[in-house]
N, C-alpha and C. Protein backbone atom coordinates (compact mmCIF):
# COMPACT_ATOMS: atom_id res chain seq x y z
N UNK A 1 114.84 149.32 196.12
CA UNK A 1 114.98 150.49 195.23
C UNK A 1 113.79 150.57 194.26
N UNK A 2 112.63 151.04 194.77
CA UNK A 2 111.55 151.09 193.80
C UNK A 2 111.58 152.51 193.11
N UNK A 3 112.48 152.98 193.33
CA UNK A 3 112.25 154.56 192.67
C UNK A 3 113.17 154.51 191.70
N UNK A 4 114.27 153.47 191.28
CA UNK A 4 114.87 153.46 190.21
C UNK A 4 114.04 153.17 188.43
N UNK A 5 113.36 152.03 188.92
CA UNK A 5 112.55 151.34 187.84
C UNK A 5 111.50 152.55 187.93
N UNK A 6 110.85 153.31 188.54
CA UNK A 6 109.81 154.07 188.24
C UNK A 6 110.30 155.48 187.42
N UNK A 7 111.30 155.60 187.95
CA UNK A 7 112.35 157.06 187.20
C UNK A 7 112.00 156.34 185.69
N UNK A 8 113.21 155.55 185.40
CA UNK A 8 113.31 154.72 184.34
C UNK A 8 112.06 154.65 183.27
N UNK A 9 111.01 153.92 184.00
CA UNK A 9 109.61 153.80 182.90
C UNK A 9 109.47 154.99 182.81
N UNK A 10 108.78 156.62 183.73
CA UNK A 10 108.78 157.67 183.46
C UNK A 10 109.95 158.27 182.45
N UNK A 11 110.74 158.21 182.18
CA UNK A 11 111.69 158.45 181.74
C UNK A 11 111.71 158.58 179.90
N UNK A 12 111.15 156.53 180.19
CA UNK A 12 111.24 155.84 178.69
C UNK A 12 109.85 156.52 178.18
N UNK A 13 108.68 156.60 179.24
CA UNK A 13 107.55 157.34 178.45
C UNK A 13 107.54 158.49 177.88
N UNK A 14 108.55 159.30 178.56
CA UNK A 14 108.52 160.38 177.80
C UNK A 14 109.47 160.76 176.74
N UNK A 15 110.47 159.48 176.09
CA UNK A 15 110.72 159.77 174.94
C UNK A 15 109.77 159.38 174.02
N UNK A 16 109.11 158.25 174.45
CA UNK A 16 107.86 157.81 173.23
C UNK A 16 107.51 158.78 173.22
N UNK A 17 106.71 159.32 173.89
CA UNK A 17 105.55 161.00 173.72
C UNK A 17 106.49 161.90 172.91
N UNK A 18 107.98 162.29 173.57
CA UNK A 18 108.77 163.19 172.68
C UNK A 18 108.74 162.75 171.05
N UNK A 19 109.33 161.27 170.85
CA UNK A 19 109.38 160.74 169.14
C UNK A 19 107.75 160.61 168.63
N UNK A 20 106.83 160.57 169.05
CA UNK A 20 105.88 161.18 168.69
C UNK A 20 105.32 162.25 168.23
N UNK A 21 105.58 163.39 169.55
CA UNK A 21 104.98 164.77 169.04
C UNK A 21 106.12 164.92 167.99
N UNK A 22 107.68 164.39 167.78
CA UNK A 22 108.54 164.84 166.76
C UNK A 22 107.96 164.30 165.51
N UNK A 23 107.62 162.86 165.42
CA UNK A 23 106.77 162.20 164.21
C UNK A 23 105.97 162.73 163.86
N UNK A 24 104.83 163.53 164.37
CA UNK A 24 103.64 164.12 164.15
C UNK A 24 104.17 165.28 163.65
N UNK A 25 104.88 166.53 164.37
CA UNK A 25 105.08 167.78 163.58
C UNK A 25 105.64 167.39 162.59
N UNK A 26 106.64 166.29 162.28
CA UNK A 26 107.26 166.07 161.05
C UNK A 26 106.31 165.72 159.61
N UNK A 27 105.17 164.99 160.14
CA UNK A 27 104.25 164.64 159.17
C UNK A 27 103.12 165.71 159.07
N UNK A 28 103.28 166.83 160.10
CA UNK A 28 102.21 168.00 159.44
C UNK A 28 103.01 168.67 158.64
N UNK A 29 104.77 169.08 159.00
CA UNK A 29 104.96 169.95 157.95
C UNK A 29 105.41 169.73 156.95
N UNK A 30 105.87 167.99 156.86
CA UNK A 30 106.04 167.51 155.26
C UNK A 30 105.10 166.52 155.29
N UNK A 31 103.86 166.61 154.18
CA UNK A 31 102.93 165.73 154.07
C UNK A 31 103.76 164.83 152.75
């Protein structure tokens, strides 16, 4: 089952990127 663990990491990367771009707009529109 190599397509489970690859879902998974794809998955987890794109909440980092999501809590990111959310961290970032949060710190442009309250400095």
């Amino acid at each position: 089952m190599p397509y489970t663990p690859h879902i998974e990491h794809h998955f987890t990367g794109g909440l980092v990127v999501r809590d990111t771009v959310i961290g970032l707009s949060d710190g442009l529109t309250v400095p």
